[in-house]
C-alpha atoms as a PDB file:
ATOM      1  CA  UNK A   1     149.786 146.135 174.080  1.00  0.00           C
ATOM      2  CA  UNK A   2     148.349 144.609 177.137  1.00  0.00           C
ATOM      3  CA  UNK A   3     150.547 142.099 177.425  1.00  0.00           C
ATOM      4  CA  UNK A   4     153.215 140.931 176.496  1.00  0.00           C
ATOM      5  CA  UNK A   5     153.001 136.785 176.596  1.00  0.00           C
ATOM      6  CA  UNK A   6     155.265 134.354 176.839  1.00  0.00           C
ATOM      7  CA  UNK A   7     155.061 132.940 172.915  1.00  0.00           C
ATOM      8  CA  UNK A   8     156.113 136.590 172.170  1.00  0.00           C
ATOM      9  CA  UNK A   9     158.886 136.958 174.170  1.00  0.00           C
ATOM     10  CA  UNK A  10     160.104 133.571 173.525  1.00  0.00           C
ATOM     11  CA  UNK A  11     159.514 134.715 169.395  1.00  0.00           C
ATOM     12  CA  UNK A  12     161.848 138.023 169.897  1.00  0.00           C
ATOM     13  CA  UNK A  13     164.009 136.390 171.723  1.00  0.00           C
ATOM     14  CA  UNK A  14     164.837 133.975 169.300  1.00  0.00           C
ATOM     15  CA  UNK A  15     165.046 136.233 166.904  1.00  0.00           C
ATOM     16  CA  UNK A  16     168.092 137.949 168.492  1.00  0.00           C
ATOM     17  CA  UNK A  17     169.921 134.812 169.170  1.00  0.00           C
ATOM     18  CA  UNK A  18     169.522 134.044 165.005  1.00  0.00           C
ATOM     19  CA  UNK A  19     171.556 136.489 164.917  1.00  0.00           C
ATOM     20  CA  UNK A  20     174.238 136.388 167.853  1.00  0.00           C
ATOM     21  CA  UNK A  21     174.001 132.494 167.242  1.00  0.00           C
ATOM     22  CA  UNK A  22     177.822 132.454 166.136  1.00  0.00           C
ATOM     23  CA  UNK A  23     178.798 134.225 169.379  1.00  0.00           C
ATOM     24  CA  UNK A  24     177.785 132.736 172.083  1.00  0.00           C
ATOM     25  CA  UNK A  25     178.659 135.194 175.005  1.00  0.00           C
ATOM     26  CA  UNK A  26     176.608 138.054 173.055  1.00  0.00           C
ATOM     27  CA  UNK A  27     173.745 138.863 174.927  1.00  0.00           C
ATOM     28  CA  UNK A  28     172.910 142.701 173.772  1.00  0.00           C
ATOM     29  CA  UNK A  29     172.971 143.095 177.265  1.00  0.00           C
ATOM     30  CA  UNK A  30     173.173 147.067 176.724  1.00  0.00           C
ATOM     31  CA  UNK A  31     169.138 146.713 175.824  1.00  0.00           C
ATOM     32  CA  UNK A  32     167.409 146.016 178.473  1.00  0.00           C
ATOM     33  CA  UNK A  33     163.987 146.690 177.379  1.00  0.00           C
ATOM     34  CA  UNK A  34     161.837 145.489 174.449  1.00  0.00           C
ATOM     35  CA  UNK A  35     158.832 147.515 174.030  1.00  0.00           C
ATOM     36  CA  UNK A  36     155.984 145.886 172.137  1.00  0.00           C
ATOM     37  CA  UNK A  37     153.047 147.880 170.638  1.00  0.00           C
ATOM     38  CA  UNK A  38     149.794 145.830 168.547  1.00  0.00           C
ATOM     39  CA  UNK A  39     151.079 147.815 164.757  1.00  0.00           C
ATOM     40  CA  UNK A  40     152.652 150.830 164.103  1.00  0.00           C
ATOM     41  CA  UNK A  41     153.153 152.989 166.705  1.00  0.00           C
ATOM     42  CA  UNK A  42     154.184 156.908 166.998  1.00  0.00           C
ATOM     43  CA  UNK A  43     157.550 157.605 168.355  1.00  0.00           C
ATOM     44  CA  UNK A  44     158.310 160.910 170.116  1.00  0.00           C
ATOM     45  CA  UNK A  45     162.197 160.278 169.280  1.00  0.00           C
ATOM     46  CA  UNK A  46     162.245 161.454 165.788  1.00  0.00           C
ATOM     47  CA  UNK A  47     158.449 162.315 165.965  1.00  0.00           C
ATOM     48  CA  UNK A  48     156.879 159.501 163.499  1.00  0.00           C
ATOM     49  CA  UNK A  49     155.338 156.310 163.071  1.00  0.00           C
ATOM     50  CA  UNK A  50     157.125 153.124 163.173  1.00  0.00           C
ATOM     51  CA  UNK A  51     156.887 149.719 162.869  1.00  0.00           C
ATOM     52  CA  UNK A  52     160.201 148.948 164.836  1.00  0.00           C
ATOM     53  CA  UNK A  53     163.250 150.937 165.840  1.00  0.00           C
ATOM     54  CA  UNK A  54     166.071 150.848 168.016  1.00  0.00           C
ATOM     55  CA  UNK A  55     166.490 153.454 170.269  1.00  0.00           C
ATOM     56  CA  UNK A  56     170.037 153.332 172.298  1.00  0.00           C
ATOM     57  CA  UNK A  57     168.878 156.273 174.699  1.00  0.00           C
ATOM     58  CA  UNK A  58     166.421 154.695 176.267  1.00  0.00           C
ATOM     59  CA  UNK A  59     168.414 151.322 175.948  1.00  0.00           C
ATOM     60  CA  UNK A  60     165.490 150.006 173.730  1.00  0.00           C
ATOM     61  CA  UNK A  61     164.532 147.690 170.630  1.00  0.00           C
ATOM     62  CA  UNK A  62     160.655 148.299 170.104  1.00  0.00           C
ATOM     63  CA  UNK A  63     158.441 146.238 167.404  1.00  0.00           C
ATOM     64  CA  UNK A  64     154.954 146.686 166.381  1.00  0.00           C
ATOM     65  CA  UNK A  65     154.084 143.117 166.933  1.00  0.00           C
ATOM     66  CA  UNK A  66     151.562 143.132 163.833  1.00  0.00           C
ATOM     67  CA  UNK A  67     155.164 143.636 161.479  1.00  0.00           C
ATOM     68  CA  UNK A  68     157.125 141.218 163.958  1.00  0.00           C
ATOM     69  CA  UNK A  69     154.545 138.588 162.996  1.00  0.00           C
ATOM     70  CA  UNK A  70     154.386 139.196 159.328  1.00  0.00           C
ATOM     71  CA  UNK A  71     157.719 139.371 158.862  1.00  0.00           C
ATOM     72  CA  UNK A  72     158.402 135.470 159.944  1.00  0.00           C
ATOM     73  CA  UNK A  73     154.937 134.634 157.403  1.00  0.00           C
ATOM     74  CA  UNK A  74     156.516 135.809 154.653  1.00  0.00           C
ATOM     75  CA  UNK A  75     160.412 134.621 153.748  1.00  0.00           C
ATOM     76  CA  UNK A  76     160.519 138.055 151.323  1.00  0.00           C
ATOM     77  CA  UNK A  77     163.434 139.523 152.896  1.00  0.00           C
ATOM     78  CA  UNK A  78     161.520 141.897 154.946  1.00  0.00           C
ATOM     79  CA  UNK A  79     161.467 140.776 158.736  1.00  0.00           C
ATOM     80  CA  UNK A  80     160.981 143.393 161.565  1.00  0.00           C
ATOM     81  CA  UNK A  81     162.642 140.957 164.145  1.00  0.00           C
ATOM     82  CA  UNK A  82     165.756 140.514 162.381  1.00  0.00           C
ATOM     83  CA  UNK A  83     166.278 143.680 161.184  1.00  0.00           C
ATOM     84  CA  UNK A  84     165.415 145.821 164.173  1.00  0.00           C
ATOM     85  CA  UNK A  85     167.898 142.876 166.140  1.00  0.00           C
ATOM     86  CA  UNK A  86     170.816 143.715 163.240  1.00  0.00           C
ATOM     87  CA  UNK A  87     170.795 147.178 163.918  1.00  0.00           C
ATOM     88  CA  UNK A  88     170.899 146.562 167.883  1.00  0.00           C
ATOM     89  CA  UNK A  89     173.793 144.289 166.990  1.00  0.00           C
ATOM     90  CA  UNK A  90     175.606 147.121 165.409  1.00  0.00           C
ATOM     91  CA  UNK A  91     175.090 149.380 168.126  1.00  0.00           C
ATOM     92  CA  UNK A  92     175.806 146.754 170.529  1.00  0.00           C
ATOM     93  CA  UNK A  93     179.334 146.168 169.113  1.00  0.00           C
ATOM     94  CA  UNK A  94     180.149 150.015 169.316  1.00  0.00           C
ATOM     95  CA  UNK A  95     179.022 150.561 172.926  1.00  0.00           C
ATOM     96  CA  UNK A  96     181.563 150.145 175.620  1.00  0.00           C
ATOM     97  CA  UNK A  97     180.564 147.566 177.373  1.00  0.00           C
ATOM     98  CA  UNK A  98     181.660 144.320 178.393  1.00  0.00           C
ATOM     99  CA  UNK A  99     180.373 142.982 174.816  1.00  0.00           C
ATOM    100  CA  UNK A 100     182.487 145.713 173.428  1.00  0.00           C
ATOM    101  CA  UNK A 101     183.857 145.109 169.703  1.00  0.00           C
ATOM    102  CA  UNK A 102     183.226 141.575 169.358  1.00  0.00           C
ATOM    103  CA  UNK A 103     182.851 142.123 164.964  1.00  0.00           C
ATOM    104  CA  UNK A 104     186.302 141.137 163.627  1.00  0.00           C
ATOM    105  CA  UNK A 105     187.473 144.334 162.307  1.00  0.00           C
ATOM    106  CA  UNK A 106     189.072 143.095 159.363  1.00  0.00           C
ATOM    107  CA  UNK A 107     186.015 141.741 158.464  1.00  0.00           C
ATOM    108  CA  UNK A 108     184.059 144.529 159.284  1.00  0.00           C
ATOM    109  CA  UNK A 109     186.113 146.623 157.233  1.00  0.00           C
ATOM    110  CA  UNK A 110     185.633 144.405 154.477  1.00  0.00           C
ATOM    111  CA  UNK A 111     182.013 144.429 154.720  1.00  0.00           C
ATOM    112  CA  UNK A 112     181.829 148.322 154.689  1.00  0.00           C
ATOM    113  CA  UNK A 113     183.265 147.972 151.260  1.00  0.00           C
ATOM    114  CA  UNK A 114     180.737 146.251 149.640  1.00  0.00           C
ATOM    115  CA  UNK A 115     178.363 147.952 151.504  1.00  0.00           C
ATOM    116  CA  UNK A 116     179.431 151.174 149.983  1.00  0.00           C
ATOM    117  CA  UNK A 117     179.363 149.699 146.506  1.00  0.00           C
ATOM    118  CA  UNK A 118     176.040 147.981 146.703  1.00  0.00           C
ATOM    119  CA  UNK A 119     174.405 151.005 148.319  1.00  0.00           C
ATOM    120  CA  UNK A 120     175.281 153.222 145.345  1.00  0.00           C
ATOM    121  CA  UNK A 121     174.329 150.329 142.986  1.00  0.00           C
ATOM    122  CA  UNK A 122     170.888 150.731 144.296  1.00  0.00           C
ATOM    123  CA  UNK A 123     170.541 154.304 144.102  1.00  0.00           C
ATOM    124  CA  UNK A 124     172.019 153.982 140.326  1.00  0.00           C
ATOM    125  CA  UNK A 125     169.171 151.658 139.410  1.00  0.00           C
ATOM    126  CA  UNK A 126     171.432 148.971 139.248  1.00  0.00           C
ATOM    127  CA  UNK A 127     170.238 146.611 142.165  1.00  0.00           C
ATOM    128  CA  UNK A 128     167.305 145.465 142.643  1.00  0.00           C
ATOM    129  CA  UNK A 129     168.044 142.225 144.926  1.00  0.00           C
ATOM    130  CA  UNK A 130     168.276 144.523 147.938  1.00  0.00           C
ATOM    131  CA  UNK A 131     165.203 146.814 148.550  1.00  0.00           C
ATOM    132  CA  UNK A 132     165.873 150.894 148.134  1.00  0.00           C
ATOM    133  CA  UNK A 133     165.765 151.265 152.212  1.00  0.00           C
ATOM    134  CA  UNK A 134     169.090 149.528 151.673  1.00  0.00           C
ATOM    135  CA  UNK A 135     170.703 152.496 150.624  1.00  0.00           C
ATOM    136  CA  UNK A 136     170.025 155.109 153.263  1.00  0.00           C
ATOM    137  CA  UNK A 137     172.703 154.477 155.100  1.00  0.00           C
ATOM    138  CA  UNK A 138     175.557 151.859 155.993  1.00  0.00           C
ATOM    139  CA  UNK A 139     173.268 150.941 158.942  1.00  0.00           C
ATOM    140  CA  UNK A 140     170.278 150.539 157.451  1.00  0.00           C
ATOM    141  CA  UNK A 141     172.226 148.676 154.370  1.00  0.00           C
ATOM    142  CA  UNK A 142     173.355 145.990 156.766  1.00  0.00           C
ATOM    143  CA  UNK A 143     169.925 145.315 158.366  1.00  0.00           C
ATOM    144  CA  UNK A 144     168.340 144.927 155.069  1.00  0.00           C
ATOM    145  CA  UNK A 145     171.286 142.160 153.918  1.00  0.00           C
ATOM    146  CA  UNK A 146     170.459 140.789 157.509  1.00  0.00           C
ATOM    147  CA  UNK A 147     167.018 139.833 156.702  1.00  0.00           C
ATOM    148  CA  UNK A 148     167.493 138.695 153.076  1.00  0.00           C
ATOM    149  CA  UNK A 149     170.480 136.204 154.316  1.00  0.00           C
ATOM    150  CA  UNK A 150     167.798 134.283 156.674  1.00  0.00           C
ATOM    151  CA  UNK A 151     165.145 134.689 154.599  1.00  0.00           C
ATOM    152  CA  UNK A 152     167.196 134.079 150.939  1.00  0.00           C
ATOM    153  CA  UNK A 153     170.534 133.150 151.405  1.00  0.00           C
ATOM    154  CA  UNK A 154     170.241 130.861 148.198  1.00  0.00           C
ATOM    155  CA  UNK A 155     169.251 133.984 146.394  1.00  0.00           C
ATOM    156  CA  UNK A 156     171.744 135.971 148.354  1.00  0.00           C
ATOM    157  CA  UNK A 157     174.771 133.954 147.329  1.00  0.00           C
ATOM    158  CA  UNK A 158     173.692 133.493 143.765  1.00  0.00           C
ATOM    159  CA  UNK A 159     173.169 137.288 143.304  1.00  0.00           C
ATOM    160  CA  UNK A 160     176.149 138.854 145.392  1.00  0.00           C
ATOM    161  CA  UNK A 161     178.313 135.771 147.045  1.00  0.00           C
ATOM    162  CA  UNK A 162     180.930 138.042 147.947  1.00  0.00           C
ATOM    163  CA  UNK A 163     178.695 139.755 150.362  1.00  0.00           C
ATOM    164  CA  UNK A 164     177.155 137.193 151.680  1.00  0.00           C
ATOM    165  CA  UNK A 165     180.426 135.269 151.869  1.00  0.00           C
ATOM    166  CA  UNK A 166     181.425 138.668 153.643  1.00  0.00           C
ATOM    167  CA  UNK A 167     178.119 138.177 156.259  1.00  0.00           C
ATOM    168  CA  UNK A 168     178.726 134.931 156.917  1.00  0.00           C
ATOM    169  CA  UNK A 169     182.140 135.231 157.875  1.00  0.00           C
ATOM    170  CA  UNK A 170     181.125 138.556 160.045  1.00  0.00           C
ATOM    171  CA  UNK A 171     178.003 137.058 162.005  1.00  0.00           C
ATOM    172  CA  UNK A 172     180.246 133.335 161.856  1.00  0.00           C
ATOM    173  CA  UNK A 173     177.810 131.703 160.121  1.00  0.00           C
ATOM    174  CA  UNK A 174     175.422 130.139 157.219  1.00  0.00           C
ATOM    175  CA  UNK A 175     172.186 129.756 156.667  1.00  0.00           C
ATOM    176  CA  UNK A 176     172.810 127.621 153.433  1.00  0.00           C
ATOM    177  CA  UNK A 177     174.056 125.057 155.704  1.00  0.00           C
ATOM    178  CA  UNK A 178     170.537 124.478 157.059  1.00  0.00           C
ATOM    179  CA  UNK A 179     169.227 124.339 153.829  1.00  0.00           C
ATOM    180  CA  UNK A 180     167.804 120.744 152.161  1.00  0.00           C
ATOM    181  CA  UNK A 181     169.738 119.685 149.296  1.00  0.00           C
END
């Protein structure tokens, strides 16, 4: 990219603080660098193309800004922001750091149990609210319910409210509050 502007940094920015919005001294301050390539891009980490990943080595959450933009058109449950930003959350709350386990653990715990069932509901053919990427892994499992309970969260709740009662309480807070009646 050959440069970055202000409307996109202003755009991933927000999109982090959508989702540390219920914590209010979370800054993933262990990232400190945002990399931001035109579309997919070829990472020499795991040697593939990407749209976005998160890379903790290098202290780094990098979009394709092509994705990044579609993601916010289209209120499908598929958003790079969010979901590259949910995974850096994770990571964030496992690194010791001064923003060191700030995820109730209780809650945590809890959500890592419905994780595990809803992950192996998908790969039974049994799910099909969450997309199939949701099952590769508890990580990757939590980004995807990340971006559908923005993007959804009426469709969320109707479909699994346990969960997303679960997400709510672990991010502290709910996007069906924002919604019109």
């Amino acid at each position: 990219m050959d440069s970055v502007t202000r409307e996109m940094k202003v755009l991933i920015s927000a999109s982090a603080i959508q989702l540390t919005f219920g914590f209010p001294k979370i800054r993933l301050s262990y990232f400190r660098n945002i990399l931001v390539f035109p579309d997919v891009y070829f990472s020499p980490s795991n040697m593939a193309h990407h749209k976005g990943e998160v890379n903790p080595k290098f202290k780094a959450v990098v979009l394709s800004w092509k994705h990044f933009v579609e993601g916010y058109l289209h209120e499908d449950g598929r958003n790079l922001g969010l979901h590259e930003m949910a995974h850096a959350l994770r990571l964030e709350n496992k690194i010791m750091n001064e923003e060191y386990n700030f995820l109730d653990s209780a809650i945590l715990k809890d959500w890592e149990l419905r994780a595990n069932h809803t992950m192996k509901e998908i790969d039974e053919g049994r799910e099909s609210f969450f997309r199939e990427y949701g099952a590769a892994n508890r990580e990757e499992f939590f980004a995807v319910a990340v971006e559908n309970f923005f993007e959804r969260p009426s469709e969320f709740s109707k479909k699994h409210l346990l969960t997303y009662k679960t997400l709510s309480q672990l991010l502290k807070q709910d996007p069906l509050l924002l919604e019109k009646p």
